[in-house]
PDB file of N, CA and C in Angstrom:
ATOM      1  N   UNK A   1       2.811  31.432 -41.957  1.00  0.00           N
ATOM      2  CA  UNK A   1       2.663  32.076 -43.228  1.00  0.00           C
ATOM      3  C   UNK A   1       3.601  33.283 -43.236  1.00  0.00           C
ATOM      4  N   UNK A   2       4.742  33.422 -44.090  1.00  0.00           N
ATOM      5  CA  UNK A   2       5.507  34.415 -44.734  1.00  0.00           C
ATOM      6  C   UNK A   2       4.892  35.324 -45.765  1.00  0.00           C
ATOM      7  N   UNK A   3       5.327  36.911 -45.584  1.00  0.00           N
ATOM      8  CA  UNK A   3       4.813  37.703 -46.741  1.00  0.00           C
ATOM      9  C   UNK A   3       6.156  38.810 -46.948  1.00  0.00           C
ATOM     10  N   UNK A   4       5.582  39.336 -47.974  1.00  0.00           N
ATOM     11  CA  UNK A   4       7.100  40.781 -47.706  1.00  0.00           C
ATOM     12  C   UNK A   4       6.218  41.697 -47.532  1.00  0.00           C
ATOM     13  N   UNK A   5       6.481  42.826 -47.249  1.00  0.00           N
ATOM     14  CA  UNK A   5       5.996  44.357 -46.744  1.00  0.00           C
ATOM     15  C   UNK A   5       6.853  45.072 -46.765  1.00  0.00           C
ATOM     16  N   UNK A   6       6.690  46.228 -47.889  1.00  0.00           N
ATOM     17  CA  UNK A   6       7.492  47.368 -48.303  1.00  0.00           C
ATOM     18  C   UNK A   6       6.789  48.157 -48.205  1.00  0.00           C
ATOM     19  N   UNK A   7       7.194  49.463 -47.020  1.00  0.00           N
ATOM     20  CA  UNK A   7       6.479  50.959 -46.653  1.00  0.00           C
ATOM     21  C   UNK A   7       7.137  51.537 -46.904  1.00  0.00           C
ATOM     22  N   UNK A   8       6.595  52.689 -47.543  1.00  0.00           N
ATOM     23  CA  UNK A   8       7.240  53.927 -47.838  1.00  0.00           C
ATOM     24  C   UNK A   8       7.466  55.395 -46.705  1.00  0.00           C
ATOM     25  N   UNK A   9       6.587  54.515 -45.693  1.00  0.00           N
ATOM     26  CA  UNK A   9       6.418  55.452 -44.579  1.00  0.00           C
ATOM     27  C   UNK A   9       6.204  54.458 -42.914  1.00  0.00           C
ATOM     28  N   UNK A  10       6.471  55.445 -41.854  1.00  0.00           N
ATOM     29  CA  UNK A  10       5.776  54.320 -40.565  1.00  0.00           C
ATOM     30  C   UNK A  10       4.205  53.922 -40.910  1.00  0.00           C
ATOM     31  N   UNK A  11       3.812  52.653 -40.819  1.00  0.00           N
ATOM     32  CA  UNK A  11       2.182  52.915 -41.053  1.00  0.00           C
ATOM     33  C   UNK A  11       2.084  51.347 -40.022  1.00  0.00           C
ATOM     34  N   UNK A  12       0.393  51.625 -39.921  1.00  0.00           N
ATOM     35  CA  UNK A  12      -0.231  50.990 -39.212  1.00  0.00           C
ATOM     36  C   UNK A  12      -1.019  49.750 -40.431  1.00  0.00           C
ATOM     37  N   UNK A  13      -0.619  48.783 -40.019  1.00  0.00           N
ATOM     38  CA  UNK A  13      -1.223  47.524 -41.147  1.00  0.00           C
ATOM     39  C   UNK A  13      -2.230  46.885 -40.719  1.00  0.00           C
ATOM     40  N   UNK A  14      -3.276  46.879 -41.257  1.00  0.00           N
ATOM     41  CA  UNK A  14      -4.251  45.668 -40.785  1.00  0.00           C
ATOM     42  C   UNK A  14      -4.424  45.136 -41.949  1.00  0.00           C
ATOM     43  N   UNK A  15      -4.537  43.724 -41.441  1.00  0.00           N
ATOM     44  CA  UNK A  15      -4.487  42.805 -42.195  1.00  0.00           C
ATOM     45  C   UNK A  15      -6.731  41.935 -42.670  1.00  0.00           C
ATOM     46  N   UNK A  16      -6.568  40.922 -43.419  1.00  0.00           N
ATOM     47  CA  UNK A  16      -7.793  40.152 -42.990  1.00  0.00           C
ATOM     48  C   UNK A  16      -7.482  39.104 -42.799  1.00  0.00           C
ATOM     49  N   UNK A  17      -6.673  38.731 -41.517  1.00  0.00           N
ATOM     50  CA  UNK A  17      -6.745  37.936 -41.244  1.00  0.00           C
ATOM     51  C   UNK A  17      -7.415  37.822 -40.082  1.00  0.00           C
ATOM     52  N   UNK A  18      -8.392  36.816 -39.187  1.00  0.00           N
ATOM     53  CA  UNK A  18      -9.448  37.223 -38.375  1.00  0.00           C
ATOM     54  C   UNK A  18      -8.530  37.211 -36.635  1.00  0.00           C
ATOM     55  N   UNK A  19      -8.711  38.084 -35.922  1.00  0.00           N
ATOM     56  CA  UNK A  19      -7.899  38.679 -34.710  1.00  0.00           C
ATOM     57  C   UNK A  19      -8.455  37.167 -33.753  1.00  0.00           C
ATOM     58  N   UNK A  20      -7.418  36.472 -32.888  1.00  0.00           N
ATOM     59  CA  UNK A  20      -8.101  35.755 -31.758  1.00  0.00           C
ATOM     60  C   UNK A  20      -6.964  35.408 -30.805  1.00  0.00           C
ATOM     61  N   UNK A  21      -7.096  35.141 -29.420  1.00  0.00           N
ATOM     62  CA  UNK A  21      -5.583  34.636 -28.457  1.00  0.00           C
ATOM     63  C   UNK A  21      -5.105  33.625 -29.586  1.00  0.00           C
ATOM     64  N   UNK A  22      -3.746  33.885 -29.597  1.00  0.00           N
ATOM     65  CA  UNK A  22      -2.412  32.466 -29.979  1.00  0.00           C
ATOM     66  C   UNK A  22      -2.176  33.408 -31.311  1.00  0.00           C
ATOM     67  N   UNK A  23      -3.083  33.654 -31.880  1.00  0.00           N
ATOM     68  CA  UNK A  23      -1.980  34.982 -33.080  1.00  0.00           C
ATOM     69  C   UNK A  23      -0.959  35.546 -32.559  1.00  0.00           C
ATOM     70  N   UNK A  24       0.042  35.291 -33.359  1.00  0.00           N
ATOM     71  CA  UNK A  24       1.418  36.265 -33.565  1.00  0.00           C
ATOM     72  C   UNK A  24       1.777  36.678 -34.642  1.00  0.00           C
ATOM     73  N   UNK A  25       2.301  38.146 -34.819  1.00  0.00           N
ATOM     74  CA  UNK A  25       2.661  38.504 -35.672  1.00  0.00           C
ATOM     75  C   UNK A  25       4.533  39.275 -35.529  1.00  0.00           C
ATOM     76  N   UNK A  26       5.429  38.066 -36.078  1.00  0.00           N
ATOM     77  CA  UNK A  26       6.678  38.429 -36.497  1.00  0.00           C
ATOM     78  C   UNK A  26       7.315  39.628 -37.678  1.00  0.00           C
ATOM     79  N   UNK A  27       7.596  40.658 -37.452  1.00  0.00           N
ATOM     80  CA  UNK A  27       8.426  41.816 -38.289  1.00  0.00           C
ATOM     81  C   UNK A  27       9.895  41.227 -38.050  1.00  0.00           C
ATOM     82  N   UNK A  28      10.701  40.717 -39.363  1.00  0.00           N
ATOM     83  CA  UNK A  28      11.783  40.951 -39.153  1.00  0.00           C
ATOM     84  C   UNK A  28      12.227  39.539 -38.128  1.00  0.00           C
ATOM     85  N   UNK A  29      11.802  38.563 -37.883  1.00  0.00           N
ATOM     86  CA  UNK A  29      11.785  37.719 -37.023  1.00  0.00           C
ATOM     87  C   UNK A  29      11.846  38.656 -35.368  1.00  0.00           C
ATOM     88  N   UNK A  30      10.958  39.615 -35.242  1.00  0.00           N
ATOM     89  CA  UNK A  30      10.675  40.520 -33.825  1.00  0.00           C
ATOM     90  C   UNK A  30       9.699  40.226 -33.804  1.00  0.00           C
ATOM     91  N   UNK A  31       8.947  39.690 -32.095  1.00  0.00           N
ATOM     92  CA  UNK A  31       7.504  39.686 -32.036  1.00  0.00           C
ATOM     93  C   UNK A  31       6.877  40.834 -31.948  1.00  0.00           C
ATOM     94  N   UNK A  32       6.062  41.417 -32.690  1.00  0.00           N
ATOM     95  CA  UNK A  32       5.316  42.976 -32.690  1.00  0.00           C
ATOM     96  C   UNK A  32       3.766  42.555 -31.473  1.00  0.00           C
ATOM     97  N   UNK A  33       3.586  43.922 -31.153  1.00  0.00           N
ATOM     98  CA  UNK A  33       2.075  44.048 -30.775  1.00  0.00           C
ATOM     99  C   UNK A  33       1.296  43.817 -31.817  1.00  0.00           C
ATOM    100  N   UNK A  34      -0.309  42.976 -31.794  1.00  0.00           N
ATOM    101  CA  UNK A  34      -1.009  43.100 -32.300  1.00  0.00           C
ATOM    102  C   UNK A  34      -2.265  43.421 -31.637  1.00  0.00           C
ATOM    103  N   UNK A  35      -2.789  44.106 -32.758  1.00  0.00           N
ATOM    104  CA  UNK A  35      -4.397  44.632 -32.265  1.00  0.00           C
ATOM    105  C   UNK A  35      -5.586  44.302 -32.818  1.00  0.00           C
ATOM    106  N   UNK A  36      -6.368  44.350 -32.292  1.00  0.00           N
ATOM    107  CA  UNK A  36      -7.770  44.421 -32.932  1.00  0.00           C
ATOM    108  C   UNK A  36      -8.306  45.215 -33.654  1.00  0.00           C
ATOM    109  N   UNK A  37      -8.535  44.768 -35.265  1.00  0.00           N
ATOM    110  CA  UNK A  37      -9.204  46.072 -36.270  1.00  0.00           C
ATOM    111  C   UNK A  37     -10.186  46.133 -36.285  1.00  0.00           C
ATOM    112  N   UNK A  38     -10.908  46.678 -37.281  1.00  0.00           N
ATOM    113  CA  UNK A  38     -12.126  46.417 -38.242  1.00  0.00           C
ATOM    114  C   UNK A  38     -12.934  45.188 -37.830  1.00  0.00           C
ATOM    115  N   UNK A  39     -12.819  45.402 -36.823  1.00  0.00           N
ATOM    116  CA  UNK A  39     -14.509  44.213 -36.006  1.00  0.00           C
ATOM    117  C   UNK A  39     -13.965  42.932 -35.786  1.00  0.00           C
ATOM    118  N   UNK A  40     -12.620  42.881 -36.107  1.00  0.00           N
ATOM    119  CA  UNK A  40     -11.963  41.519 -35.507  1.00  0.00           C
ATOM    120  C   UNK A  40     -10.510  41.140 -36.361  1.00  0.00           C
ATOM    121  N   UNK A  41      -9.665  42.028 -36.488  1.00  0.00           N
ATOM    122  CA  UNK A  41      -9.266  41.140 -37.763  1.00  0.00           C
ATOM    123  C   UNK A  41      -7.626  41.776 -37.077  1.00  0.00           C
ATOM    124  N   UNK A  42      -6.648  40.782 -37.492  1.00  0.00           N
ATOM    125  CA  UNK A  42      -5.053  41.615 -37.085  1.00  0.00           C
ATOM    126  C   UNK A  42      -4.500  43.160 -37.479  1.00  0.00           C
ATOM    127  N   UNK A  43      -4.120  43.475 -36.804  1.00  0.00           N
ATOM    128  CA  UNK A  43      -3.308  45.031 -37.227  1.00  0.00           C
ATOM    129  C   UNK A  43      -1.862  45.296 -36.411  1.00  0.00           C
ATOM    130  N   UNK A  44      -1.064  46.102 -36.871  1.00  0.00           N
ATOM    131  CA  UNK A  44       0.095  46.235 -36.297  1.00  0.00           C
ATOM    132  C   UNK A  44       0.685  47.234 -36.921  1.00  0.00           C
ATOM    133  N   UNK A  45       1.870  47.848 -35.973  1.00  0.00           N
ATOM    134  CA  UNK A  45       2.535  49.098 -36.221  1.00  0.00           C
ATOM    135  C   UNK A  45       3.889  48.501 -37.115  1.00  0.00           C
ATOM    136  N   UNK A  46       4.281  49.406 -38.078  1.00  0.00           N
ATOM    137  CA  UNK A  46       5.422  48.844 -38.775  1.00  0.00           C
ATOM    138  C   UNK A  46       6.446  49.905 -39.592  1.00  0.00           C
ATOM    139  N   UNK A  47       6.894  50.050 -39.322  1.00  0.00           N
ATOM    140  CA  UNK A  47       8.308  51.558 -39.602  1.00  0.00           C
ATOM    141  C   UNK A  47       8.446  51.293 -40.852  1.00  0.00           C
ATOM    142  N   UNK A  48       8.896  51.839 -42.011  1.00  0.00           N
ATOM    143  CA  UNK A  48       9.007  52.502 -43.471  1.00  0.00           C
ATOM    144  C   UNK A  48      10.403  51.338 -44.027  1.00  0.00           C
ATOM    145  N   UNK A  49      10.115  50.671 -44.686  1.00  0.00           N
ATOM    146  CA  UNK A  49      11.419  49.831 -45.518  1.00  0.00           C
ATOM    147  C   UNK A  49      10.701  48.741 -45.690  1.00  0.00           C
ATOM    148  N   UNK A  50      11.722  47.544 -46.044  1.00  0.00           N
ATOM    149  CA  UNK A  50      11.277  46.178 -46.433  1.00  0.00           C
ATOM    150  C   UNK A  50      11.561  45.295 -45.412  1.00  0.00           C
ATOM    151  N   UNK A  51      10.224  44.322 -45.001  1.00  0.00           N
ATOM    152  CA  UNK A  51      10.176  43.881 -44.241  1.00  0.00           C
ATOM    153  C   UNK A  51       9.987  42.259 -44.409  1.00  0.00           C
ATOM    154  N   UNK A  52      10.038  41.418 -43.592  1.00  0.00           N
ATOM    155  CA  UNK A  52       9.423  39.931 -43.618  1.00  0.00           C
ATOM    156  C   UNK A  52       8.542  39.674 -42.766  1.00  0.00           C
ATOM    157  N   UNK A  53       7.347  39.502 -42.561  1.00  0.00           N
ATOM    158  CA  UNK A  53       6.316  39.384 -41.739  1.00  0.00           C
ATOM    159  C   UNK A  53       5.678  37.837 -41.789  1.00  0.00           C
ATOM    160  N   UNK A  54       5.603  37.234 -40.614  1.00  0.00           N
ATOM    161  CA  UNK A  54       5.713  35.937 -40.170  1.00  0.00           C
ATOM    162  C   UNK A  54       4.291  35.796 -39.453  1.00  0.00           C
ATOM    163  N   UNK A  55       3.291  35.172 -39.830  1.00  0.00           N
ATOM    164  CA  UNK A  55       1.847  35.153 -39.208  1.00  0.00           C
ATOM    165  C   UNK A  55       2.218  34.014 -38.570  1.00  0.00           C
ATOM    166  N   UNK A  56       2.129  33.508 -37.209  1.00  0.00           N
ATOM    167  CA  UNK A  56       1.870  32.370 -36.459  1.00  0.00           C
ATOM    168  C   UNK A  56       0.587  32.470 -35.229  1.00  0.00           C
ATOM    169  N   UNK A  57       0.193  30.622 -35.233  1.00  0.00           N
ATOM    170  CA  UNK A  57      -0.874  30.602 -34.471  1.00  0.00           C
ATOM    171  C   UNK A  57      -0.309  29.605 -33.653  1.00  0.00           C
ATOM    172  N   UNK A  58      -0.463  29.735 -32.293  1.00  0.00           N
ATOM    173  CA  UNK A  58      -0.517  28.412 -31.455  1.00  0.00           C
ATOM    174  C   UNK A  58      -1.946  28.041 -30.643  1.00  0.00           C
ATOM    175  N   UNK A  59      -2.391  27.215 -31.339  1.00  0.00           N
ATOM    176  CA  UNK A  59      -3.542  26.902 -30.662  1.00  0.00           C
ATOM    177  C   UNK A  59      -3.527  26.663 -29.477  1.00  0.00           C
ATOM    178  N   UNK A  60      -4.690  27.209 -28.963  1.00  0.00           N
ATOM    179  CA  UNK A  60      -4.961  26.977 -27.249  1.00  0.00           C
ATOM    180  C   UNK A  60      -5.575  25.832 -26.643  1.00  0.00           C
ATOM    181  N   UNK A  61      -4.867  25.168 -25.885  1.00  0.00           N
ATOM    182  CA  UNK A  61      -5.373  24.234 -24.910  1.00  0.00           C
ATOM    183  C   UNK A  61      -4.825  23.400 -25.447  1.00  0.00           C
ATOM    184  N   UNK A  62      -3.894  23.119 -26.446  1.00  0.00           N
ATOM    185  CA  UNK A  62      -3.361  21.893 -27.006  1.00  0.00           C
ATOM    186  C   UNK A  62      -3.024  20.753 -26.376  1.00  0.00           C
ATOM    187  N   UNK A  63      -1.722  21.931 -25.630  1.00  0.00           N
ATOM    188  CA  UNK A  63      -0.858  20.612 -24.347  1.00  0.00           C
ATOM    189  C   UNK A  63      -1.583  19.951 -23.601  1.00  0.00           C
ATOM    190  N   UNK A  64      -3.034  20.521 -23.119  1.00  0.00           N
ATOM    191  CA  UNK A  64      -3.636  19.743 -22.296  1.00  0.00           C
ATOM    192  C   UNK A  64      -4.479  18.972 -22.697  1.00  0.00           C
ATOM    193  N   UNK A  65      -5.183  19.507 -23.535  1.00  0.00           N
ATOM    194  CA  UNK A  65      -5.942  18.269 -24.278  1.00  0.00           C
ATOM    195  C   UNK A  65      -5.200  16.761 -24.843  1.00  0.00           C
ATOM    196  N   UNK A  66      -3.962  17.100 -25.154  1.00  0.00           N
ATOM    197  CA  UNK A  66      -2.706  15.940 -25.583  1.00  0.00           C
ATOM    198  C   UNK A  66      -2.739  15.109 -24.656  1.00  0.00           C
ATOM    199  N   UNK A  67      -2.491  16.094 -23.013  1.00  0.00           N
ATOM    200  CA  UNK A  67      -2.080  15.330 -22.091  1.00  0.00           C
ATOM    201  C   UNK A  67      -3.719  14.630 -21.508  1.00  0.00           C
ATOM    202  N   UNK A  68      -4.889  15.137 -21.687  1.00  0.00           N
ATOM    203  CA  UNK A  68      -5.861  14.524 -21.123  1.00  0.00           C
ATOM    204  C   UNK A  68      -5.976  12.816 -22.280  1.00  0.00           C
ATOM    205  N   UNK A  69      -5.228  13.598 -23.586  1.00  0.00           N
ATOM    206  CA  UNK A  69      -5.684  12.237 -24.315  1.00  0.00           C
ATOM    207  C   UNK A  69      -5.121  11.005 -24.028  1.00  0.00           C
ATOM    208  N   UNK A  70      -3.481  11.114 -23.939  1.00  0.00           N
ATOM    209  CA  UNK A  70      -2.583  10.604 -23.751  1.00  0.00           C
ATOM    210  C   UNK A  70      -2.973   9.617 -22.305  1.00  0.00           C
ATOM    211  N   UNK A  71      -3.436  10.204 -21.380  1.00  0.00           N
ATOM    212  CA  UNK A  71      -3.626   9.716 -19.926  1.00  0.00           C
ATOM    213  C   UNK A  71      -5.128   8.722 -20.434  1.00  0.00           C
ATOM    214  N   UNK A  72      -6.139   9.050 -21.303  1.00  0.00           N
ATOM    215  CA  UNK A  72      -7.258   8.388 -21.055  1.00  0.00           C
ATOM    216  C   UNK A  72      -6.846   6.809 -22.025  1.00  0.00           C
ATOM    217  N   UNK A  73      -5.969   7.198 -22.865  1.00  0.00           N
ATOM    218  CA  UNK A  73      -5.434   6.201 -23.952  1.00  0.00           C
ATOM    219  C   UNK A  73      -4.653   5.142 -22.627  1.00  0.00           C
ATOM    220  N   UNK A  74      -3.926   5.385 -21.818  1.00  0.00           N
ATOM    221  CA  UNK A  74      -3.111   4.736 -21.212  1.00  0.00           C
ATOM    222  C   UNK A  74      -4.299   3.976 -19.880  1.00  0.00           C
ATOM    223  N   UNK A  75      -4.832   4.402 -19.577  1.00  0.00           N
ATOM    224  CA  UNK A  75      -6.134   3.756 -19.162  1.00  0.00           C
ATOM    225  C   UNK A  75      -7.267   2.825 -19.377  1.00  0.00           C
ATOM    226  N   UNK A  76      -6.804   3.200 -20.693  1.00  0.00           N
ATOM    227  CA  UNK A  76      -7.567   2.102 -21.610  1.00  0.00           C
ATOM    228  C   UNK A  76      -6.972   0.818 -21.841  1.00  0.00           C
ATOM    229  N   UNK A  77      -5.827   1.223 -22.224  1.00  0.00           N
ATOM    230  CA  UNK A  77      -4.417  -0.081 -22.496  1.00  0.00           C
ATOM    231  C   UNK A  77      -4.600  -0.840 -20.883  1.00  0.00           C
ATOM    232  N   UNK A  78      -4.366  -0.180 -19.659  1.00  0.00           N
ATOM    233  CA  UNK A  78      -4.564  -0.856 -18.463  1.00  0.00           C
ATOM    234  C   UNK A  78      -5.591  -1.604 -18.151  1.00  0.00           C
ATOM    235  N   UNK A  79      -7.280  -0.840 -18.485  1.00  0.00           N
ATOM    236  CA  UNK A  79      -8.198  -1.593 -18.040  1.00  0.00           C
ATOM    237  C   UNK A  79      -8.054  -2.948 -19.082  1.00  0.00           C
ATOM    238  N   UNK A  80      -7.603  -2.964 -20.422  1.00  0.00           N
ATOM    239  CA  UNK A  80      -7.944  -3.661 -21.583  1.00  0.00           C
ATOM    240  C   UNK A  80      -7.008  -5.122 -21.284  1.00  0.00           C
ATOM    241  N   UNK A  81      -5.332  -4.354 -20.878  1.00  0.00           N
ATOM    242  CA  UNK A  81      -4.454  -5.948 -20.425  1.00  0.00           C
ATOM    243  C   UNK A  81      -5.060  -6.582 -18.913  1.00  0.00           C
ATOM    244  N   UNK A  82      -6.073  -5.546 -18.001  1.00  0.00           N
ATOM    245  CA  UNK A  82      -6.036  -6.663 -16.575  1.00  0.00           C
ATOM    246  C   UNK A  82      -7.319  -7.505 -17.332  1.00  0.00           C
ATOM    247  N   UNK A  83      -8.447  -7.366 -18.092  1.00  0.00           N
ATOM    248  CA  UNK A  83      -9.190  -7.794 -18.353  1.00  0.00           C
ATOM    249  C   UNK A  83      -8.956  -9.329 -19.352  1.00  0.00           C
ATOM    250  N   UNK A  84      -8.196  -8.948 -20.459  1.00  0.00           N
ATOM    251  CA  UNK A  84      -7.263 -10.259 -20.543  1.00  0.00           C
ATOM    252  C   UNK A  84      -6.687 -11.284 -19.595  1.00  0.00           C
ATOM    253  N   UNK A  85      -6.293 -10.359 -18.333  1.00  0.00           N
ATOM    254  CA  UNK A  85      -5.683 -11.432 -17.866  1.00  0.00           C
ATOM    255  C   UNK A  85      -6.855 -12.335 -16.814  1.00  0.00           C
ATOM    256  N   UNK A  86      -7.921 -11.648 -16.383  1.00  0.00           N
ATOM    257  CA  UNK A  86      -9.066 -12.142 -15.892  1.00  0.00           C
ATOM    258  C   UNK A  86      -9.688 -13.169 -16.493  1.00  0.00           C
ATOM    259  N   UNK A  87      -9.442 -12.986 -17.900  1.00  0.00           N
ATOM    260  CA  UNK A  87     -10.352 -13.890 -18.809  1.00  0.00           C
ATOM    261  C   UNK A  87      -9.278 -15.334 -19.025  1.00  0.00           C
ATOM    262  N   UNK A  88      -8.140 -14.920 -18.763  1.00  0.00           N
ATOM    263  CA  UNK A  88      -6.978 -15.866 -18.995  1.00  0.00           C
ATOM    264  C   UNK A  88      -7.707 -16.862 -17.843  1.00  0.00           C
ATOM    265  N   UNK A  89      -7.482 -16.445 -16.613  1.00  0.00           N
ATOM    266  CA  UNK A  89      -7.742 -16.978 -15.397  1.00  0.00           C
ATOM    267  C   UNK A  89      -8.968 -18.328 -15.108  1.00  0.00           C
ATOM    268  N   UNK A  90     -10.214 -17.470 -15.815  1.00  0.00           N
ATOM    269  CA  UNK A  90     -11.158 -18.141 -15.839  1.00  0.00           C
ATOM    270  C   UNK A  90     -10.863 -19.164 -16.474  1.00  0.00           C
TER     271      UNK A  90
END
């Protein structure tokens, strides 16, 4: 998610968007610090002019969950062709 942000001064922004690991927040395509506000929610420091601010999330545990899926799917395909071929046999 893209926004613009025009300060008239350095200020501190919090946002509502809700604070958790894999948030990022881009100034300017720069990764900034973010913090924890108002009981959970994003904030960040941001110097006086016009800005482009870039909200990204990368969810956690993705790759591995992919890779646990990926491996149980391919296990399946294995047990599923020797069992065919058992039944061929008979």
């Amino acid at each position: 998610m893209q926004s613009q942000l025009v300060l008239d001064q350095d200020s501190f922004v919090a946002t509502p968007i809700p604070y958790n690991q894999g948030r990022s927040v881009y100034l300017d395509n720069k990764k900034v610090d973010v913090e924890k506000v108002n009981l959970g929610f994003i904030g960040f420091y941001a110097n006086e002019g016009n800005h482009v601010v870039e909200f990204k999330y990368k969810t956690q545990g993705k790759f591995i969950g992919t890779m646990i899926s990926l491996f149980s799917l391919s296990v399946l395909i294995i047990v599923c062709i020797k069992t065919r071929k058992r039944e061929k046999l008979k």
